[in-house]
PDB file of N, CA and C in Angstrom:
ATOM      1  N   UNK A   1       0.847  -1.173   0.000  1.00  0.00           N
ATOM      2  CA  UNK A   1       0.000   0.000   0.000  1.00  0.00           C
ATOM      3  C   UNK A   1       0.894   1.237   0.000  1.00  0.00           C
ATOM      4  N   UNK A   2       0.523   2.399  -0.731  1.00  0.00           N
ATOM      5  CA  UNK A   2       1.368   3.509  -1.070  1.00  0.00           C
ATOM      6  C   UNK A   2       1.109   4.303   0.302  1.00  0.00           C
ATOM      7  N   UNK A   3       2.285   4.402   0.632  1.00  0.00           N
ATOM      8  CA  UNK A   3       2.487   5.726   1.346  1.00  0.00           C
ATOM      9  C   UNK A   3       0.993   6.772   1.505  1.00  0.00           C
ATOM     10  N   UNK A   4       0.849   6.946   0.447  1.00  0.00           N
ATOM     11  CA  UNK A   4      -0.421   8.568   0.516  1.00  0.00           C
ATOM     12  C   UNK A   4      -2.097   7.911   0.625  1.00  0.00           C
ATOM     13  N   UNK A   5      -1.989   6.416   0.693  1.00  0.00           N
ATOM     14  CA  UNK A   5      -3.201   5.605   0.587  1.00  0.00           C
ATOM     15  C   UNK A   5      -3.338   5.507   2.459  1.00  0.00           C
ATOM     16  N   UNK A   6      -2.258   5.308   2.788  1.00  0.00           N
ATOM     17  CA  UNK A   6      -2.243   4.918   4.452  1.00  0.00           C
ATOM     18  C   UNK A   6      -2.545   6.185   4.938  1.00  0.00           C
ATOM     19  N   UNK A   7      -2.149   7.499   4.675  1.00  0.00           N
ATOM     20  CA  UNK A   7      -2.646   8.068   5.298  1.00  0.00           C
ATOM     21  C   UNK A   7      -3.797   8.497   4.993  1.00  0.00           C
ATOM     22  N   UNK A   8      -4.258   8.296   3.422  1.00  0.00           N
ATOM     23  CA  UNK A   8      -5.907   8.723   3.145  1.00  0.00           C
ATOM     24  C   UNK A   8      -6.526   7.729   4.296  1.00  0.00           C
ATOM     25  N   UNK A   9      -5.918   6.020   4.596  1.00  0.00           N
ATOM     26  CA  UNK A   9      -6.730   5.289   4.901  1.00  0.00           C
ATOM     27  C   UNK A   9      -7.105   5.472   6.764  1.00  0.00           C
ATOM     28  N   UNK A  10      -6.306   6.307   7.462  1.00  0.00           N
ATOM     29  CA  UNK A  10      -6.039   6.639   8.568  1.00  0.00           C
ATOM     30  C   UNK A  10      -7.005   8.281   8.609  1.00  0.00           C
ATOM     31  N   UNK A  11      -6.863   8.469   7.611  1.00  0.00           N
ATOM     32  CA  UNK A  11      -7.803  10.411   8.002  1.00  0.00           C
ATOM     33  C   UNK A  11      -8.737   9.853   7.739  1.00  0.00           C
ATOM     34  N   UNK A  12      -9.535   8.356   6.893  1.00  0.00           N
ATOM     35  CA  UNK A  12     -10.557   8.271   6.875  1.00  0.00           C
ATOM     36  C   UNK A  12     -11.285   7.653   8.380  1.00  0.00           C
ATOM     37  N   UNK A  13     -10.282   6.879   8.921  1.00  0.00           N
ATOM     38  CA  UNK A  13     -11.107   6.609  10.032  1.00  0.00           C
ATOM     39  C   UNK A  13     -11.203   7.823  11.086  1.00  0.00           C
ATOM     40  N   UNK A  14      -9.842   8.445  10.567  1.00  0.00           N
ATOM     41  CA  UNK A  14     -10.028   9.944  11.779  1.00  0.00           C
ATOM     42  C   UNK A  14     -11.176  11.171  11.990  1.00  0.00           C
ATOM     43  N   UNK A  15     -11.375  10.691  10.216  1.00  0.00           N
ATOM     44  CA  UNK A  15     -12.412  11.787  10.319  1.00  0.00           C
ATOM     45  C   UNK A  15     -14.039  11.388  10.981  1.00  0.00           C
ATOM     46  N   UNK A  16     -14.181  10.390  11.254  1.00  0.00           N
ATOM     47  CA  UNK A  16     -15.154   9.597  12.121  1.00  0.00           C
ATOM     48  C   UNK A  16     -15.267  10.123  13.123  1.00  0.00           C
ATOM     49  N   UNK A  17     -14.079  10.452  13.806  1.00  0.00           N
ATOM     50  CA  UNK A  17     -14.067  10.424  15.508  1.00  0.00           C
ATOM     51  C   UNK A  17     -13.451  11.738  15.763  1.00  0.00           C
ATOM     52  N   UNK A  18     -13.055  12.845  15.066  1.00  0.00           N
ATOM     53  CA  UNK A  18     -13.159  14.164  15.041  1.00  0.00           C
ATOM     54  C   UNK A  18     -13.082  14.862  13.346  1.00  0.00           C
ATOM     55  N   UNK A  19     -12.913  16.199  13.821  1.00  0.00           N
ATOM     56  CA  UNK A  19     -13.026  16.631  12.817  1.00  0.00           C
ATOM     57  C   UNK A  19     -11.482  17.680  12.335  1.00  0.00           C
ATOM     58  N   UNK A  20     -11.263  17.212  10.585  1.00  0.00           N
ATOM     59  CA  UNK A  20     -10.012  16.715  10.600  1.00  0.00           C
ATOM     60  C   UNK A  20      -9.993  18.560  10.287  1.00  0.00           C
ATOM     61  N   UNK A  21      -8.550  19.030  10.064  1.00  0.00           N
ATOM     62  CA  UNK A  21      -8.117  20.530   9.879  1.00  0.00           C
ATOM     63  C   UNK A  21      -8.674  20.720   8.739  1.00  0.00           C
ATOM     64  N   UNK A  22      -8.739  21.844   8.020  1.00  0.00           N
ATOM     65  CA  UNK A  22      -8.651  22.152   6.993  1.00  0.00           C
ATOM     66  C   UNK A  22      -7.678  21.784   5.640  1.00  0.00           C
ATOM     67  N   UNK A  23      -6.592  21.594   6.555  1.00  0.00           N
ATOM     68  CA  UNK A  23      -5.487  20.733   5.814  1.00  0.00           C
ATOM     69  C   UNK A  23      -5.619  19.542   5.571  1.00  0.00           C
ATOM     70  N   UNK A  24      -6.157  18.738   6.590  1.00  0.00           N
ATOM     71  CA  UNK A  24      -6.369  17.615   6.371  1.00  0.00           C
ATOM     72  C   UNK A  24      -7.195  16.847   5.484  1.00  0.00           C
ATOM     73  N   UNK A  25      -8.507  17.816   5.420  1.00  0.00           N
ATOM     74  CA  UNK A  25      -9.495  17.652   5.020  1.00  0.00           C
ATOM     75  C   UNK A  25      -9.548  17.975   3.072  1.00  0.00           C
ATOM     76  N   UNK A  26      -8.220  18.379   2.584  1.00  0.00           N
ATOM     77  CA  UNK A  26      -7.688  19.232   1.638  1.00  0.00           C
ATOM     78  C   UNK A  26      -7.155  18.149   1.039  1.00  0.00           C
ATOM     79  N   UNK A  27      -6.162  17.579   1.923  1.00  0.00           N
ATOM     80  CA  UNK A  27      -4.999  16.511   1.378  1.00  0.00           C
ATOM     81  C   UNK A  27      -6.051  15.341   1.278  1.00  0.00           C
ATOM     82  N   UNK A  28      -6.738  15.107   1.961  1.00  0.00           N
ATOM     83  CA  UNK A  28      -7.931  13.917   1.872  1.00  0.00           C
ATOM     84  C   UNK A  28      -8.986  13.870   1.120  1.00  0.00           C
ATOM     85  N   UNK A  29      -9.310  15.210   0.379  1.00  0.00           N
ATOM     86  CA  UNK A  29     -10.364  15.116  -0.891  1.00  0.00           C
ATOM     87  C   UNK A  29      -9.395  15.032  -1.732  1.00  0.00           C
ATOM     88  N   UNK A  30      -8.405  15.717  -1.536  1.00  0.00           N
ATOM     89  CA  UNK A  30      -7.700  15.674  -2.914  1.00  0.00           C
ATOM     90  C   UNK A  30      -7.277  13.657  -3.385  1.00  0.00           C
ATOM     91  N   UNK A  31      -6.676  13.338  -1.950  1.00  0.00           N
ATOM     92  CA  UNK A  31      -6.392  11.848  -2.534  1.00  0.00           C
ATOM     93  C   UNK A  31      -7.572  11.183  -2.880  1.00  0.00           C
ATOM     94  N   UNK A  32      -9.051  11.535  -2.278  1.00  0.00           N
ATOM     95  CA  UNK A  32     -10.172  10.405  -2.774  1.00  0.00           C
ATOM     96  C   UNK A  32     -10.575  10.407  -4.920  1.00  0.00           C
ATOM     97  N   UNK A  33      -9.717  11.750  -4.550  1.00  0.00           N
ATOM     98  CA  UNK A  33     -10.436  12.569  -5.901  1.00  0.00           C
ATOM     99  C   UNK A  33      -9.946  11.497  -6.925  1.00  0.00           C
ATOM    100  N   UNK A  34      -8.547  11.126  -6.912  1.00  0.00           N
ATOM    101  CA  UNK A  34      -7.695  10.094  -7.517  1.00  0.00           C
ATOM    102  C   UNK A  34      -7.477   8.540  -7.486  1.00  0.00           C
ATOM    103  N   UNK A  35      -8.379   8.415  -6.078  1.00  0.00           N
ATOM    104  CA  UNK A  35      -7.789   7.229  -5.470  1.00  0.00           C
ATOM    105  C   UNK A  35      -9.177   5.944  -5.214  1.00  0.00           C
ATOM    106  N   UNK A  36      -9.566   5.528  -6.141  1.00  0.00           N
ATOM    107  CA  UNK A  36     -11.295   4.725  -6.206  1.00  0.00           C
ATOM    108  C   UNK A  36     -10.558   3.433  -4.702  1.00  0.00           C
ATOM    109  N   UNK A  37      -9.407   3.029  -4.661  1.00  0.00           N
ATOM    110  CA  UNK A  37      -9.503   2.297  -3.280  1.00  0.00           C
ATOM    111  C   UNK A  37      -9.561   3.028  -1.971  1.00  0.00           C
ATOM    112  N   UNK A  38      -9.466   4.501  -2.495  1.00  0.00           N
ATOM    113  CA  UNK A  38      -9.116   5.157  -0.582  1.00  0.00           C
ATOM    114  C   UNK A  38     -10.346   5.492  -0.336  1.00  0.00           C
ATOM    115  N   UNK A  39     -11.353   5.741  -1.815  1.00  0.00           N
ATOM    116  CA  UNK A  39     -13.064   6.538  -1.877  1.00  0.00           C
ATOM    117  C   UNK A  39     -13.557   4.994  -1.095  1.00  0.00           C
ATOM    118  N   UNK A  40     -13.157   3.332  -1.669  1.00  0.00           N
ATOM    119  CA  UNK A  40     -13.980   2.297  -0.902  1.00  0.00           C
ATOM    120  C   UNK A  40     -13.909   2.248   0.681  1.00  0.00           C
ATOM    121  N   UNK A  41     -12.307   2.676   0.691  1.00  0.00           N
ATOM    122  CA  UNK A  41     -11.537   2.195   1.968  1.00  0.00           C
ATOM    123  C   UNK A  41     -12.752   3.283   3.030  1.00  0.00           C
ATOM    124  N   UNK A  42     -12.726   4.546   2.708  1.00  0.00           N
ATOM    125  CA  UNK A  42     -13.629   5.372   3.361  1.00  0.00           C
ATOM    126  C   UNK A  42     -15.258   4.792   3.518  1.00  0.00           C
ATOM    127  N   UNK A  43     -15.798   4.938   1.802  1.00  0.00           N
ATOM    128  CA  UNK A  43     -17.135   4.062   2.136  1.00  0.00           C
ATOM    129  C   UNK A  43     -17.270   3.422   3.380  1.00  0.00           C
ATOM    130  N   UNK A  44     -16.391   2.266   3.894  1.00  0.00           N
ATOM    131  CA  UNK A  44     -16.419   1.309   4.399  1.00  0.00           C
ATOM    132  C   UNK A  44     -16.160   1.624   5.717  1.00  0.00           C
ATOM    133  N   UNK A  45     -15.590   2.986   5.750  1.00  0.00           N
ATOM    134  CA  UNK A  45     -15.333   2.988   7.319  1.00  0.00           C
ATOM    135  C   UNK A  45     -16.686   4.197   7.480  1.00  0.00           C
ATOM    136  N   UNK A  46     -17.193   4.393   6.794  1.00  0.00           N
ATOM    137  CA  UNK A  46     -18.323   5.084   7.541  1.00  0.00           C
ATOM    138  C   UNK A  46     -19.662   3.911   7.084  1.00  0.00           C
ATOM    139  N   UNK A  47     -19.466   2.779   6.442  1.00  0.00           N
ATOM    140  CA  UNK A  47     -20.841   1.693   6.939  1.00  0.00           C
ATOM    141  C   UNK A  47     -20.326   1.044   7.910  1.00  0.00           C
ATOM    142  N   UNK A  48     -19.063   0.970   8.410  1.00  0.00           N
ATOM    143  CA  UNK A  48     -18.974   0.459  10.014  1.00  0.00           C
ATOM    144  C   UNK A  48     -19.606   1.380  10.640  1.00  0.00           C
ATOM    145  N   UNK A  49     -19.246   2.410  10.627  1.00  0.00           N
ATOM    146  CA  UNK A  49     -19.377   3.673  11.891  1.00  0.00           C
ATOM    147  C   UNK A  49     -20.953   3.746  11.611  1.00  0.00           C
ATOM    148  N   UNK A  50     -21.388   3.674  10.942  1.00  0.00           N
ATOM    149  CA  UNK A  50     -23.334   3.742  10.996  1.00  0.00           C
ATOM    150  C   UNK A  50     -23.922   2.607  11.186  1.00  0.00           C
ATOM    151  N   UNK A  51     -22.936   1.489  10.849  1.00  0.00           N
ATOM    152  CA  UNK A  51     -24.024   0.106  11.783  1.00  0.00           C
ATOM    153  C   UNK A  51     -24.132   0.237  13.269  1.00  0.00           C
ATOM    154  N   UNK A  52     -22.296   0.518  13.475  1.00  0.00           N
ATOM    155  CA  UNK A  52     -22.331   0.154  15.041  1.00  0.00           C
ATOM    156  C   UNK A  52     -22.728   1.464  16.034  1.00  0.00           C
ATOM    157  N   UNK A  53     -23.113   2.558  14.974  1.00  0.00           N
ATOM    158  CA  UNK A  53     -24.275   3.393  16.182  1.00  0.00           C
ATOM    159  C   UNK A  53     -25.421   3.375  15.858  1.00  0.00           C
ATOM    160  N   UNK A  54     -25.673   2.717  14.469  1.00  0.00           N
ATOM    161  CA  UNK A  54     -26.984   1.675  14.658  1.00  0.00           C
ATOM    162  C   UNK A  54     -27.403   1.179  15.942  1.00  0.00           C
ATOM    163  N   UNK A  55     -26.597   0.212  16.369  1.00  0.00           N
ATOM    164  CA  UNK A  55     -26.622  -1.292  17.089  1.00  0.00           C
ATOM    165  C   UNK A  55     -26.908  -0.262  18.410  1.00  0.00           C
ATOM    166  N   UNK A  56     -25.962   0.526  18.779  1.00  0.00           N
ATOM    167  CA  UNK A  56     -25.824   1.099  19.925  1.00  0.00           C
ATOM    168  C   UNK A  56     -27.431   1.692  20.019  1.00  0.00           C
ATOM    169  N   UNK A  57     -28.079   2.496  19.194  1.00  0.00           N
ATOM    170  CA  UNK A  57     -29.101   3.038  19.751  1.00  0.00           C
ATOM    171  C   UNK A  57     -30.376   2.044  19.418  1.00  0.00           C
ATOM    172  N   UNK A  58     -29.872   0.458  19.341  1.00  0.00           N
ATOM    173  CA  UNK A  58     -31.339  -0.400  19.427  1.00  0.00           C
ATOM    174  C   UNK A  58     -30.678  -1.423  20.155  1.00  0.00           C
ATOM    175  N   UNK A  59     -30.654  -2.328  19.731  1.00  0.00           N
ATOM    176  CA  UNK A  59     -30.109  -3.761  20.386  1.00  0.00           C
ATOM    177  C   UNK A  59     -28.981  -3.975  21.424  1.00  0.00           C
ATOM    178  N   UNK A  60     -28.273  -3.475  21.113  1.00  0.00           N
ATOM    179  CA  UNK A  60     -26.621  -3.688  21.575  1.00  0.00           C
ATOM    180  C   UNK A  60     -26.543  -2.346  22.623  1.00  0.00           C
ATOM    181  N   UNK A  61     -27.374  -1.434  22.927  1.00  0.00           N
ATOM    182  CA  UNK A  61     -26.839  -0.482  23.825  1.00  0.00           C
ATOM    183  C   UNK A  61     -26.349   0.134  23.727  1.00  0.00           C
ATOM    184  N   UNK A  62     -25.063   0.570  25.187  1.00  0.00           N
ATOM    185  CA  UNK A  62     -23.537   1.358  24.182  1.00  0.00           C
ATOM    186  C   UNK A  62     -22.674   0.630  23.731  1.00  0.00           C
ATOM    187  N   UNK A  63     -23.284  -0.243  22.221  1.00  0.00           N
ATOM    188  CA  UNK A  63     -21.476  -0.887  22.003  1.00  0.00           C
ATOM    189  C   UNK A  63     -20.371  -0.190  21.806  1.00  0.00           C
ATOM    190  N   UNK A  64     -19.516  -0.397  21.959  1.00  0.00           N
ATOM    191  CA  UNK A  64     -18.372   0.269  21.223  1.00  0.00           C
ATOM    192  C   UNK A  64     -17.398  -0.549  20.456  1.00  0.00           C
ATOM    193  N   UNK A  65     -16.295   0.012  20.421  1.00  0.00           N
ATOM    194  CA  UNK A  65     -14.937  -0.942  19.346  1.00  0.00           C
ATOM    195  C   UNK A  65     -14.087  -0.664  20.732  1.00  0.00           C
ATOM    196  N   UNK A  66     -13.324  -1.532  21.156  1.00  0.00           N
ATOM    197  CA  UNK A  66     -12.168  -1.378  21.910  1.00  0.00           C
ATOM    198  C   UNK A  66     -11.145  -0.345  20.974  1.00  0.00           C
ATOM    199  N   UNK A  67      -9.682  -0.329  21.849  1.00  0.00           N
ATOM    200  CA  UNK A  67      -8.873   0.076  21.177  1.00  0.00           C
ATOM    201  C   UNK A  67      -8.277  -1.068  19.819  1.00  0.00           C
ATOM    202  N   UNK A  68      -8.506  -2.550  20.904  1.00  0.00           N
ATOM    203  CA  UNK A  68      -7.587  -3.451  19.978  1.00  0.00           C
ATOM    204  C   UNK A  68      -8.820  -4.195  19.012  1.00  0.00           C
ATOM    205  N   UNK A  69      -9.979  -3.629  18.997  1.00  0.00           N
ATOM    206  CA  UNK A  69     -10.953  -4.062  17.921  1.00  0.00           C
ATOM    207  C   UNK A  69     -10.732  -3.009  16.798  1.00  0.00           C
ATOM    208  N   UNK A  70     -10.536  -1.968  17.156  1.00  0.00           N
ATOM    209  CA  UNK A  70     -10.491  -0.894  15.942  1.00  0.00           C
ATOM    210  C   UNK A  70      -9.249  -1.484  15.494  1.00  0.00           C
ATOM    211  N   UNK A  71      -8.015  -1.551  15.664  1.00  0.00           N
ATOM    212  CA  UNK A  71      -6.706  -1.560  15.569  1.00  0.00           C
ATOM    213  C   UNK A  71      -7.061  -2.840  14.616  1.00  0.00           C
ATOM    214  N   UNK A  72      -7.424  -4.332  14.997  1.00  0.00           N
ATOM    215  CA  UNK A  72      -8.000  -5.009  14.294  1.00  0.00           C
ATOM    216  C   UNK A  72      -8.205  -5.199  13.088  1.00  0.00           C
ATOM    217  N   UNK A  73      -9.710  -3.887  12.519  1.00  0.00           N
ATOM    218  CA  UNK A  73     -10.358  -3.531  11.657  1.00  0.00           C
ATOM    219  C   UNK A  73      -8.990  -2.563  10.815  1.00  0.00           C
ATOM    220  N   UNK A  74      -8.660  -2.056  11.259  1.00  0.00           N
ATOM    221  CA  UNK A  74      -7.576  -1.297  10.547  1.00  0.00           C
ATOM    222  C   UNK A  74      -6.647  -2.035   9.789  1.00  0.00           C
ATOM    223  N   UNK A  75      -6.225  -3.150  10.200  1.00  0.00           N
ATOM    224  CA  UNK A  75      -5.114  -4.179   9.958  1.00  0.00           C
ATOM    225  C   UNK A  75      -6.157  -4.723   9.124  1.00  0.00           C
ATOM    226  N   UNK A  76      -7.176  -5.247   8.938  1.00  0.00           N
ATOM    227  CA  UNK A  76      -7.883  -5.639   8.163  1.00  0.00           C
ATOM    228  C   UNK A  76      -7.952  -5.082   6.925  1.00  0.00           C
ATOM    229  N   UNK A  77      -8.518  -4.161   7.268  1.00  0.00           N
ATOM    230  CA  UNK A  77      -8.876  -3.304   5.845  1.00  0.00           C
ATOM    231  C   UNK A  77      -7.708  -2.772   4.854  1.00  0.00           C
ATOM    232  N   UNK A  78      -6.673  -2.589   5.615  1.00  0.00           N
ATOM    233  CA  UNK A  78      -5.134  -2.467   5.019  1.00  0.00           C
ATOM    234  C   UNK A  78      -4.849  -3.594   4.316  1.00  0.00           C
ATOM    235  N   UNK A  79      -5.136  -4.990   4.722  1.00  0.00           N
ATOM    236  CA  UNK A  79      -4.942  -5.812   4.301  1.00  0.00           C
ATOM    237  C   UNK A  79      -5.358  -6.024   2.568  1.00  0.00           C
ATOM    238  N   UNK A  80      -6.802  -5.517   2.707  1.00  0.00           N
ATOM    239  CA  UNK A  80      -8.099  -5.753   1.983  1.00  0.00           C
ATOM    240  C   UNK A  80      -7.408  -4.453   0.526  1.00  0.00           C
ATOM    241  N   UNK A  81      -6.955  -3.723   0.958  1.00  0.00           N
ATOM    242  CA  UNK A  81      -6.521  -2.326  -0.176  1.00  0.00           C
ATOM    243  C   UNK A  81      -4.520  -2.870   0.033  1.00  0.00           C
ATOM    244  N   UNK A  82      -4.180  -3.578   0.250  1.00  0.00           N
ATOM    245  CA  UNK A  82      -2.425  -4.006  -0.503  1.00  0.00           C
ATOM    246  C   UNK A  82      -2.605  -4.667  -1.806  1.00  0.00           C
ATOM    247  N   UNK A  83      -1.981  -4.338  -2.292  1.00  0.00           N
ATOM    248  CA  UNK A  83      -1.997  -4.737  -4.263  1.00  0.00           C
ATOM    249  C   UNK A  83      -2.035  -6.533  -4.300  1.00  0.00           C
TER     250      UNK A  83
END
């Protein structure tokens, strides 16, 4: 995985859980603009992030992701976008 994909693939989960600079947010449209695996890699981390506060506000309560469940999913999905 390229260098500029890891970090599209890292501001995409960042931008979940705050909200990224202006810079960030700059360098990260610009790579989706080019990049159809960093636009899935994102897709995908915001249909996690809307199931599991799905789940949380019916069935499941407050679920959450641990640290080493996210970390997990990350290693996963890296996996899922290496050539």
């Amino acid at each position: 995985m390229k260098h500029a994909c890891r970090q599209a693939s890292r501001l995409a989960s960042d931008s979940i859980d705050r909200k990224l600079s202006i810079l960030e947010r700059l360098k990260f449209h610009l790579h989706l603009a080019i990049c159809k695996n960093c636009r899935n890699c994102d897709n995908s981390f915001r249909l996690v992030h809307q199931t599991t506060k799905l789940m949380r506000k019916t069935r499941y309560g407050d679920a959450r992701l641990s640290d080493s469940q996210r970390q997990q999913l990350h290693k996963a999905i890296d996996e899922q976008l290496a050539p």
